[in-house]
Protein backbone atom coordinates (compact mmCIF):
# COMPACT_ATOMS: atom_id res chain seq x y z
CA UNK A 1 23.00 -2.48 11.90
CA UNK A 2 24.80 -1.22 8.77
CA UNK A 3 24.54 -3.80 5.73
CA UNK A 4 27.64 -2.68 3.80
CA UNK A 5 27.18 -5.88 1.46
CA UNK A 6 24.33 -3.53 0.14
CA UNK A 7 24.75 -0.51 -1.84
CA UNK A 8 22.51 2.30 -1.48
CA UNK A 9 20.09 2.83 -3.96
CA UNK A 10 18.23 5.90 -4.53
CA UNK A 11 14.61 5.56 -5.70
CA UNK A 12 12.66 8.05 -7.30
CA UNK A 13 9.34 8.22 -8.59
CA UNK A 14 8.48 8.48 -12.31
CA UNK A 15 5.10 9.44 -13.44
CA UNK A 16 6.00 8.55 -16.85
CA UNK A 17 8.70 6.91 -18.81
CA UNK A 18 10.02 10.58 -19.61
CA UNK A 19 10.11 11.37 -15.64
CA UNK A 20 11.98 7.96 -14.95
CA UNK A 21 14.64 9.25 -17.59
CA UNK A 22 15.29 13.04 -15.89
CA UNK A 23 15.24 11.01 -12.64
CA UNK A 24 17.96 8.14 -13.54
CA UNK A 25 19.64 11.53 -15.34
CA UNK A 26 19.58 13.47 -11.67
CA UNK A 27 21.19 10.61 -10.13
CA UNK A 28 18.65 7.91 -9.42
CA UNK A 29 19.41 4.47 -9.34
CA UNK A 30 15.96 3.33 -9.06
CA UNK A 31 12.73 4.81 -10.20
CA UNK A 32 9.27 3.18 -9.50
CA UNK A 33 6.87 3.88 -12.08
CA UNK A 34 2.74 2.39 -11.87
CA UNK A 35 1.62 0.30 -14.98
CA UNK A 36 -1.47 0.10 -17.08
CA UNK A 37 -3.34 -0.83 -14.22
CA UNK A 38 -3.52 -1.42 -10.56
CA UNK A 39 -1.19 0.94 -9.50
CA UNK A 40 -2.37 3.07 -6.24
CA UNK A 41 -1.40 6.18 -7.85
CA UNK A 42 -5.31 7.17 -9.80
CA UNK A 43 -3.77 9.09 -12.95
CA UNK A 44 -0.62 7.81 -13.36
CA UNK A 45 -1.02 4.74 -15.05
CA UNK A 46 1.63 3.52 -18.21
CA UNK A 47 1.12 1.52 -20.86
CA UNK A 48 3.68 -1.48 -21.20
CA UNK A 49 5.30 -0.14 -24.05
CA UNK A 50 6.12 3.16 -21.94
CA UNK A 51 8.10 0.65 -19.15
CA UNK A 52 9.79 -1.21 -21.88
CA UNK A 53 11.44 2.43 -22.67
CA UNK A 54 12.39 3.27 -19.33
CA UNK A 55 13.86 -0.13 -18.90
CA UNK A 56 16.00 0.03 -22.06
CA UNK A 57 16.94 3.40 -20.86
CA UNK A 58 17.97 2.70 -17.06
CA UNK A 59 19.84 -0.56 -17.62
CA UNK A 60 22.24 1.00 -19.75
CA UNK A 61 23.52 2.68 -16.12
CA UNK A 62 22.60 -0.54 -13.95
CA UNK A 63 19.94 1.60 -13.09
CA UNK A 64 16.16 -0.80 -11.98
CA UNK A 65 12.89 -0.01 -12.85
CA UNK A 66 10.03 -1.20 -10.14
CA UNK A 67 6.32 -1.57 -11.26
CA UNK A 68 3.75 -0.52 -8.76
CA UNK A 69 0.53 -3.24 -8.76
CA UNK A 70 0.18 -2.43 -5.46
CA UNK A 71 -3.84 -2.09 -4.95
CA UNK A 72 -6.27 -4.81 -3.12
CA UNK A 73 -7.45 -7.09 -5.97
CA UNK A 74 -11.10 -7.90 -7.02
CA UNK A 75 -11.60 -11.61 -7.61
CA UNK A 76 -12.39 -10.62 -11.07
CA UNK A 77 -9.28 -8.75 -11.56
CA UNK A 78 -6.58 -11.65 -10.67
CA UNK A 79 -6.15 -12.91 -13.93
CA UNK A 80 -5.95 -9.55 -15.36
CA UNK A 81 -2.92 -8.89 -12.67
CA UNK A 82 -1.80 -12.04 -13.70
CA UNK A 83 -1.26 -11.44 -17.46
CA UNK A 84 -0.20 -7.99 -16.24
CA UNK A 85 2.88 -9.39 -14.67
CA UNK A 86 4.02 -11.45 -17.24
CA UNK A 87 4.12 -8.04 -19.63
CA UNK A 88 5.88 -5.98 -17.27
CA UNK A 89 8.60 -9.14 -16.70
CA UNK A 90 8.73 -9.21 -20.96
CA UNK A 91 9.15 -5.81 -21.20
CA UNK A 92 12.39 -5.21 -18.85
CA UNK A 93 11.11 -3.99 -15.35
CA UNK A 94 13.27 -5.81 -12.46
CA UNK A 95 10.58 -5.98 -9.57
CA UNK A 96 6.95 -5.74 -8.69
CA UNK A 97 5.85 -3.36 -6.20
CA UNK A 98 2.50 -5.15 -4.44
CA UNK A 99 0.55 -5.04 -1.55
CA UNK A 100 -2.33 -7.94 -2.38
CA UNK A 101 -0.88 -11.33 -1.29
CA UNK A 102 -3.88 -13.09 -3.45
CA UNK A 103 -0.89 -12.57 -5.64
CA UNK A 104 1.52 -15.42 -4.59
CA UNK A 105 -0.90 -17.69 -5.24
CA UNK A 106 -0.64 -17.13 -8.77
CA UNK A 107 1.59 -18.20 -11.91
CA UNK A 108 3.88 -15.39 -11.53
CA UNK A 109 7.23 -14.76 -13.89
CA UNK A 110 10.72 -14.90 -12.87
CA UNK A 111 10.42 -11.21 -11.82
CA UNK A 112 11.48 -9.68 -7.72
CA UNK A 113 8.42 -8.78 -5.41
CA UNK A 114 8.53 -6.12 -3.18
CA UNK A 115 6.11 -5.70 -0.32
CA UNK A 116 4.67 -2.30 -0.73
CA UNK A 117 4.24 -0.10 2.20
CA UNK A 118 0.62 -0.31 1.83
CA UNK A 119 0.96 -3.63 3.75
CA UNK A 120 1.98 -1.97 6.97
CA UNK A 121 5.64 -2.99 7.39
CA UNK A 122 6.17 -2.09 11.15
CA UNK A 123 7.12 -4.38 12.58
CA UNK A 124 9.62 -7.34 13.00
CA UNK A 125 7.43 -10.10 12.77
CA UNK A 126 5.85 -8.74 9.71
CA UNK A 127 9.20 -8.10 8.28
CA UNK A 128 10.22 -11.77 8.33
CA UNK A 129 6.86 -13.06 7.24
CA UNK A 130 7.44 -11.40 3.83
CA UNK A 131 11.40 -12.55 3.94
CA UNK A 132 10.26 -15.80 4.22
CA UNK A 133 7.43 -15.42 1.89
CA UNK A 134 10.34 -14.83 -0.89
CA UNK A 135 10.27 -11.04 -1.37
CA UNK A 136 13.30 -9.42 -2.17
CA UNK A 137 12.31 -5.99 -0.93
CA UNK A 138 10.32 -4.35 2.02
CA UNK A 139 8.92 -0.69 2.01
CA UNK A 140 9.11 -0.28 6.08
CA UNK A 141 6.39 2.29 7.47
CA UNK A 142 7.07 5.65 7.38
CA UNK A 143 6.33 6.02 11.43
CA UNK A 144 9.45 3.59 11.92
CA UNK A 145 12.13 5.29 14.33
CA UNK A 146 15.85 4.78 13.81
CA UNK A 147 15.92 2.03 16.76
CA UNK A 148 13.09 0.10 15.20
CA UNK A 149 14.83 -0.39 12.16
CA UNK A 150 18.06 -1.36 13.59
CA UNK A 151 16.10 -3.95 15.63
CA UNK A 152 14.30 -5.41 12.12
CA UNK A 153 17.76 -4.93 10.03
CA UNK A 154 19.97 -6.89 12.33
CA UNK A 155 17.29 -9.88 12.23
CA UNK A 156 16.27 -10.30 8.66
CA UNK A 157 18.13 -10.33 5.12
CA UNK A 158 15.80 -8.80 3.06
CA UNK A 159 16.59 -5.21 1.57
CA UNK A 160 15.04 -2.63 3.70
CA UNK A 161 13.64 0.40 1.75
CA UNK A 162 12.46 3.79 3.74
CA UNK A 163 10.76 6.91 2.39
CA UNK A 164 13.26 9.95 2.93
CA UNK A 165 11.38 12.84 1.27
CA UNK A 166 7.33 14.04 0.20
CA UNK A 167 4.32 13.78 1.65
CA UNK A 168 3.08 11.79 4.64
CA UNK A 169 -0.14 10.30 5.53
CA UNK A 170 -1.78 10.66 8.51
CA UNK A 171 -2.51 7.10 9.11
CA UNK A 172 -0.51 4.12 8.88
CA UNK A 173 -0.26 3.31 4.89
CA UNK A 174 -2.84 0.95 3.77
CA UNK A 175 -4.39 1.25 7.08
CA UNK A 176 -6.17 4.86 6.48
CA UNK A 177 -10.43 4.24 5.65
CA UNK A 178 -10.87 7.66 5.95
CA UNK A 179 -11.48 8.26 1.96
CA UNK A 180 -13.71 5.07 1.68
CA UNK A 181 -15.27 6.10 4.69
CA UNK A 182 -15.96 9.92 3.52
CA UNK A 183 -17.13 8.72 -0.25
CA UNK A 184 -16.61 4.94 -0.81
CA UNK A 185 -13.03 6.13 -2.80
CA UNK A 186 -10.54 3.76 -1.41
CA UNK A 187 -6.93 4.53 -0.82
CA UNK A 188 -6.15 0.97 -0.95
CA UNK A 189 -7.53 0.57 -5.01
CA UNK A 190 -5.36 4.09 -5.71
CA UNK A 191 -8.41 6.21 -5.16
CA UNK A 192 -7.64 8.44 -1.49
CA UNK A 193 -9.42 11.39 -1.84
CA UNK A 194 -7.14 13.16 0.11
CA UNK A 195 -9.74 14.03 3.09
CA UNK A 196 -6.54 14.59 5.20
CA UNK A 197 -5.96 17.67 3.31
CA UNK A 198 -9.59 19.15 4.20
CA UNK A 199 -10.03 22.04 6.88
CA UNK A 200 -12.28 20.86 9.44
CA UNK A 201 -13.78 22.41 12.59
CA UNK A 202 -12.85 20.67 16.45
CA UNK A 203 -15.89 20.90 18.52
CA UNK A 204 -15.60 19.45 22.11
CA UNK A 205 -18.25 17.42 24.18
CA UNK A 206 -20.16 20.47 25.52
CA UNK A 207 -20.32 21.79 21.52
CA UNK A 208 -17.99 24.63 21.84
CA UNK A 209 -15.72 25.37 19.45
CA UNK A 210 -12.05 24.85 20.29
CA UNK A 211 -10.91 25.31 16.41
CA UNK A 212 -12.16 26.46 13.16
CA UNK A 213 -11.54 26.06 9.64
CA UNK A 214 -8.14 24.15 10.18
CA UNK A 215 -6.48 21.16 8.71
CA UNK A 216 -6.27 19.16 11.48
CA UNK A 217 -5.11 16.12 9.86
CA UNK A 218 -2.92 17.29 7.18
CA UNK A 219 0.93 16.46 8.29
CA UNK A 220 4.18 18.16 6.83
CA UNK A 221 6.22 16.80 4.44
CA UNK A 222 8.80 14.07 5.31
CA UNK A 223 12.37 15.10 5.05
CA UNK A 224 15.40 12.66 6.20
CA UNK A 225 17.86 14.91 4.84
CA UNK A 226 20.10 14.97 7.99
CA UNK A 227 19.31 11.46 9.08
CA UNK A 228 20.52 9.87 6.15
CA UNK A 229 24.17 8.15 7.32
CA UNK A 230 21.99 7.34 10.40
CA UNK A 231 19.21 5.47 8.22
CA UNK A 232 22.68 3.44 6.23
CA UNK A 233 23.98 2.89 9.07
CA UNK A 234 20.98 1.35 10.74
CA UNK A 235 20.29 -1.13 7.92
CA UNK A 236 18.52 1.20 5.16
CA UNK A 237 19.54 0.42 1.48
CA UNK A 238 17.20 2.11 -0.55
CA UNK A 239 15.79 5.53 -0.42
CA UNK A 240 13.10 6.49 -1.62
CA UNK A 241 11.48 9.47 -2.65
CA UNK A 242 7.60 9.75 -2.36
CA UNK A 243 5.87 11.83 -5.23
CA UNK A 244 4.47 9.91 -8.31
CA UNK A 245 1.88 12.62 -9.15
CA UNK A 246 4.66 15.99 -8.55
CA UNK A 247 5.75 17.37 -11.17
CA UNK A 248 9.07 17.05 -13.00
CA UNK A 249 11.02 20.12 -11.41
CA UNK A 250 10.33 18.24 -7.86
CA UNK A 251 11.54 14.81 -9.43
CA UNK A 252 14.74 16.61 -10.79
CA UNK A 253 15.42 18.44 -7.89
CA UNK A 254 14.82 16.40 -5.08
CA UNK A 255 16.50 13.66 -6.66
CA UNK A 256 19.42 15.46 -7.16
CA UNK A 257 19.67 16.64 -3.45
CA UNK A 258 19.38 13.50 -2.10
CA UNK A 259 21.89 11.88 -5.20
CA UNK A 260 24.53 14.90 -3.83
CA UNK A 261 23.88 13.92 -0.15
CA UNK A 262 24.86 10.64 -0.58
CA UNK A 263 27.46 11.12 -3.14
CA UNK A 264 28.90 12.67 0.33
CA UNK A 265 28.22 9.72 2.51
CA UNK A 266 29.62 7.24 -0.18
CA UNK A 267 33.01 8.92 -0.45
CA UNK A 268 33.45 9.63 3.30
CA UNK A 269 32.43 5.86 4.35
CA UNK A 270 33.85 3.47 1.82
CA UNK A 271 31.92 0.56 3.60
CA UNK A 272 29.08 1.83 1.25
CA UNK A 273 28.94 2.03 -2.38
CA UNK A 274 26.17 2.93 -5.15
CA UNK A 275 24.16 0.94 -6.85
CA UNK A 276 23.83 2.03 -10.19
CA UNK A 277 26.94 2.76 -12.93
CA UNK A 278 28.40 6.42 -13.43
CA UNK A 279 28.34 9.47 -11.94
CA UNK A 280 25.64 12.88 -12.21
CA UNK A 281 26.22 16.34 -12.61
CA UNK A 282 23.51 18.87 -12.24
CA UNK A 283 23.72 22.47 -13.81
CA UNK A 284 21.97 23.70 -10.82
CA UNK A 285 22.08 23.54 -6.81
CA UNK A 286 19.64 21.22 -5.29
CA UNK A 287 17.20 22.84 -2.97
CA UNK A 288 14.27 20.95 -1.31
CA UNK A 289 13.15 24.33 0.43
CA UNK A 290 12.30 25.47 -3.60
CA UNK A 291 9.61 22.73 -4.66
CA UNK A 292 6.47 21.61 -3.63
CA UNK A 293 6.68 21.06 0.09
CA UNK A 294 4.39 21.79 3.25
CA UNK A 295 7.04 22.23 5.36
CA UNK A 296 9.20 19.57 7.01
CA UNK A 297 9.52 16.96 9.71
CA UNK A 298 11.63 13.96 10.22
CA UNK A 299 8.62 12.62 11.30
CA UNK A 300 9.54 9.66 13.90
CA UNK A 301 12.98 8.90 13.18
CA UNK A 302 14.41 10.21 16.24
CA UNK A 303 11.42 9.11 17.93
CA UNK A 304 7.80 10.95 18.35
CA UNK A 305 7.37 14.22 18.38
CA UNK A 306 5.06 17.52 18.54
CA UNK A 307 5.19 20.06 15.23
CA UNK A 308 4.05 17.65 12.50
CA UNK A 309 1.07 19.02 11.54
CA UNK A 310 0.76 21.35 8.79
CA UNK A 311 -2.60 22.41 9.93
CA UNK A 312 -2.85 26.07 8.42
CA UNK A 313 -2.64 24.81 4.66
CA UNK A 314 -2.16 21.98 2.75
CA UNK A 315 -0.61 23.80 -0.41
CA UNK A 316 2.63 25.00 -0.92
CA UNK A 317 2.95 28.47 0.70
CA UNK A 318 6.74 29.01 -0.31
CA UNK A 319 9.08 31.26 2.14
CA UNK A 320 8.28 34.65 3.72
CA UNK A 321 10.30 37.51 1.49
CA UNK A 322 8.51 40.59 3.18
CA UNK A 323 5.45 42.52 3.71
CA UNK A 324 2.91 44.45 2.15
CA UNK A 325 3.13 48.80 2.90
CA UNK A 326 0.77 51.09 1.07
CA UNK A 327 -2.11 49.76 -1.06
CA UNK A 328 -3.19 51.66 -4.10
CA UNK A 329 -5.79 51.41 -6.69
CA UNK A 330 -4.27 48.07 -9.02
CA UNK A 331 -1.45 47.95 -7.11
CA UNK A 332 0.45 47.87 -4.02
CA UNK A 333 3.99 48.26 -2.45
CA UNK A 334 6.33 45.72 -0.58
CA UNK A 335 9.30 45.87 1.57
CA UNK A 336 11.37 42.28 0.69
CA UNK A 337 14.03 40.90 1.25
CA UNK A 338 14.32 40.37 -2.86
CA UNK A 339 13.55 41.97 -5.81
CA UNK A 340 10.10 40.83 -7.40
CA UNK A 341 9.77 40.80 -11.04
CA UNK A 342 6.83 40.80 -13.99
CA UNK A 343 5.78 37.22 -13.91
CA UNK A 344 6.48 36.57 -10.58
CA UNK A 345 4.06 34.45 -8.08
CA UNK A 346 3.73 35.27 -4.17
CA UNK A 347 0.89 34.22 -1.96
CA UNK A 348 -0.47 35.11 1.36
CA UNK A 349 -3.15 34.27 4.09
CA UNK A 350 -5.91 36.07 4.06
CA UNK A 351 -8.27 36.78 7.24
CA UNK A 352 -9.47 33.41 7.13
CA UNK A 353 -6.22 31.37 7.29
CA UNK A 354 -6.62 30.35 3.72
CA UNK A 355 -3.85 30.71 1.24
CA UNK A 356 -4.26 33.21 -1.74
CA UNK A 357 -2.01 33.26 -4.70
CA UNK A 358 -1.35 35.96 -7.23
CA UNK A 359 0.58 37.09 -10.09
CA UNK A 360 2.65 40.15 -10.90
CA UNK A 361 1.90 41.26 -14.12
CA UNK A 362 4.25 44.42 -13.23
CA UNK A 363 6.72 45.59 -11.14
CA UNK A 364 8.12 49.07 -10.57
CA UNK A 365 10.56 48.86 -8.04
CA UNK A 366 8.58 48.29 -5.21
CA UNK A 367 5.45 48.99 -6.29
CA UNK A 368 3.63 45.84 -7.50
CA UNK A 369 0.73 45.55 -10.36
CA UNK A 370 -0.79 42.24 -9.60
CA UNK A 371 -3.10 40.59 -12.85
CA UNK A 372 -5.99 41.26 -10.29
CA UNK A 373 -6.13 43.11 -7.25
CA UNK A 374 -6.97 40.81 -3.84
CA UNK A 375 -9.73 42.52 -2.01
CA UNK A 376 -8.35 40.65 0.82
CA UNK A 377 -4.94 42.17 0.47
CA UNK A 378 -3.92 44.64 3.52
CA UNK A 379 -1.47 46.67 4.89
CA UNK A 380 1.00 44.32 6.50
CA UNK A 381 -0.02 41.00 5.02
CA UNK A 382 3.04 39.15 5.02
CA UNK A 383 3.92 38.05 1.47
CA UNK A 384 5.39 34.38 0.53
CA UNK A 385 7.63 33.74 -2.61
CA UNK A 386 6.08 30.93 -5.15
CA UNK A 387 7.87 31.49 -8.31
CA UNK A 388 10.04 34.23 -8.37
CA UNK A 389 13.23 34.41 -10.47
CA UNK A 390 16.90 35.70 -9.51
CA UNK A 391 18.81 37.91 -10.91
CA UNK A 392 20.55 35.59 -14.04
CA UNK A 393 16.22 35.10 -14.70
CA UNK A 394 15.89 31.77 -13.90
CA UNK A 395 13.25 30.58 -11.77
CA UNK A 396 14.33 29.89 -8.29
CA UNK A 397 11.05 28.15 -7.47
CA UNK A 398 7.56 26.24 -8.52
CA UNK A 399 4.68 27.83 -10.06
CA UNK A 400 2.08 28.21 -7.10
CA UNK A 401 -0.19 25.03 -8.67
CA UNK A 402 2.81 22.82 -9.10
CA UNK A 403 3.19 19.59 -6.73
């Protein structure tokens, strides 16, 4: 059931201090950003002083800052965490994100908890353990349809908050031992080694193989994008945006998609309001399709379903703009659906299924001069845009590492 008592907050993820800033900028009125330690997110760790910034920054538009110390604690780190706390409460952050309970045993400061998704929010019961445990917040599960949030939301209190956009595990969060399993990394200390994201081979029982060199595990990206007056509606009050480790292009424009979608909802359904000061203007158009993204599914909000996978490639493969004609010594010639320019990044599959990326170093109509010639490269390879500009010269999407 809708909770219109509770404005909708977009939350956005902030790498840095200087990430949480664009993202508060492009319409954010949360970010969540990991501290010195303890995180879940290996390599993007802040020092205090770096929160302390962010906060000054966000409060001046009512804007919160949440602190990830979301890992499973070592007996030798609690008092560590501890201390930890206490500096991220001094220096102006307005909620803890954690997952290790060892926690509310502890001397904590006058600061909100939120339980983390990592501790497999999925259920009702689970939902009003951590209510009545005194958190303020609850990261539901990703695999959470529609009707199971309704059926939490209109028997609890506590804010519900729901990934809308980036990547998706394959396993429940915080319930995945595939990493620790694979190399002793653990996802739940911030160390997955992504092993979801590896091609594999399916064998069956009699040894044949049924498929090779795929990535059987690896799922699209999550995009809510046309559930979202559905996920208000149902009892959703903060949105958040997966992607502490993407780079700032995908922080500014996701955020300011999902800012402009429910800019839309808010002024359509006045029963709904936002929760930060001000308004945002962008001097671009949003457009998911444009960053880092392995194509999308709304996963389980309208219920299970087939198509999730993204099984030929992990990476970003961009969107089909034409296909390769005659093939010359250094270069070769394309019929698209755009013009391609010097500097310009497409990619392709080769025979393999694996995802090769090049640059243009020059383009003559449509002849291309790649930096270096793919041997792999043939007549009626279909090519896929990474980074190409349009005609005023701005780029119109990521460079192929980016994400």
């Amino acid at each position: 059931m809708a909770r219109p008592d509770h404005p909708l907050e977009l939350l956005a993820p902030a790498r840095n201090a200087d990430f949480g800033i664009e993202a508060i900028k492009h319409g954010a009125d949360a970010v969540y950003i990991g501290g010195p330690a303890f995180g879940a997110r290996y390599g993007a760790g802040n020092d205090v002083s770096e929160i302390e910034r962010l906060s000054r920054f966000a409060h001046r538009y009512r804007a919160r800052v949440f602190v990830a110390l979301n890992t499973i604690l070592r007996d030798d780190e609690l008092e560590h965490a501890r201390r930890l706390t206490w500096q991220i409460h001094e220096a102006g952050a307005d909620a803890l994100i954690i997952q290790d309970m060892g926690l509310l045993e502890m001397d904590l400061p006058p600061i909100q908890l939120h339980a983390s998704t990592q501790t497999d929010n999925r259920s009702l019961e689970k939902v009003r353990f951590l209510e009545d445990a005194g958190f303020s917040q609850v990261v539901l599960a990703r695999e959470l349809s529609l009707n199971d949030i309704i059926n939490i939301s209109s028997q609890t209190t506590v804010a519900l908050e729901y990934f809308v956009h980036g990547a998706l595990c394959v396993a429940y969060s915080g319930q995945c031992y595939i990493s620790h399993a694979h190399s002793g990394r653990s996802a739940n200390r911030g160390e997955c080694s992504q092993a979801c994201r590896l091609p594999y081979t399916l064998v069956d029982d009699k040894g044949r193989t049924i498929t090779e060199n795929q990535h059987l595990l690896s799922m699209k990206d999550n995009n809510q994008t046309d559930n979202i007056l559905a996920l208000a509606r149902a009892g959703v009050s903060s949105f958040k945006i997966e992607g502490r480790l993407k780079d700032l292009s995908y922080v500014k424009n996701i955020t300011a998609h999902y800012r402009t979608l429910l800019d839309e909802l808010i002024a359509e359904n006045p029963e709904f309001t936002r929760a930060s000061s001000g308004k945002s203007a962008f001097t671009f158009r949003p457009q998911p399709d444009k960053t880092f993204n392995r194509g999308y599914t709304d996963y389980f909000a309208n219920d299970r379903q087939d198509d999730i996978g993204a099984f030929d490639s992990p990476a970003f493969v961009g969107e089909p703009i034409g296909e390769v004609g005659e093939i010359g010594s250094g270069w070769f010639t394309v019929v698209a659906d755009q013009a391609i320019h010097n500097g310009d990044g497409v990619c392709f599959y080769d025979a393999r299924g694996e995802v090769l990326g090049l640059r243009i170093n020059r383009a003559e109509g449509n002849r291309l001069f790649p930096a270096e010639m793919p041997v792999e490269l043939t007549a009626g390879t279909t090519l896929s845009a990474i980074a190409i500009r349009n005609s005023s010269g701005r780029w119109s999407r990521n460079p192929p590492n980016a994400g």
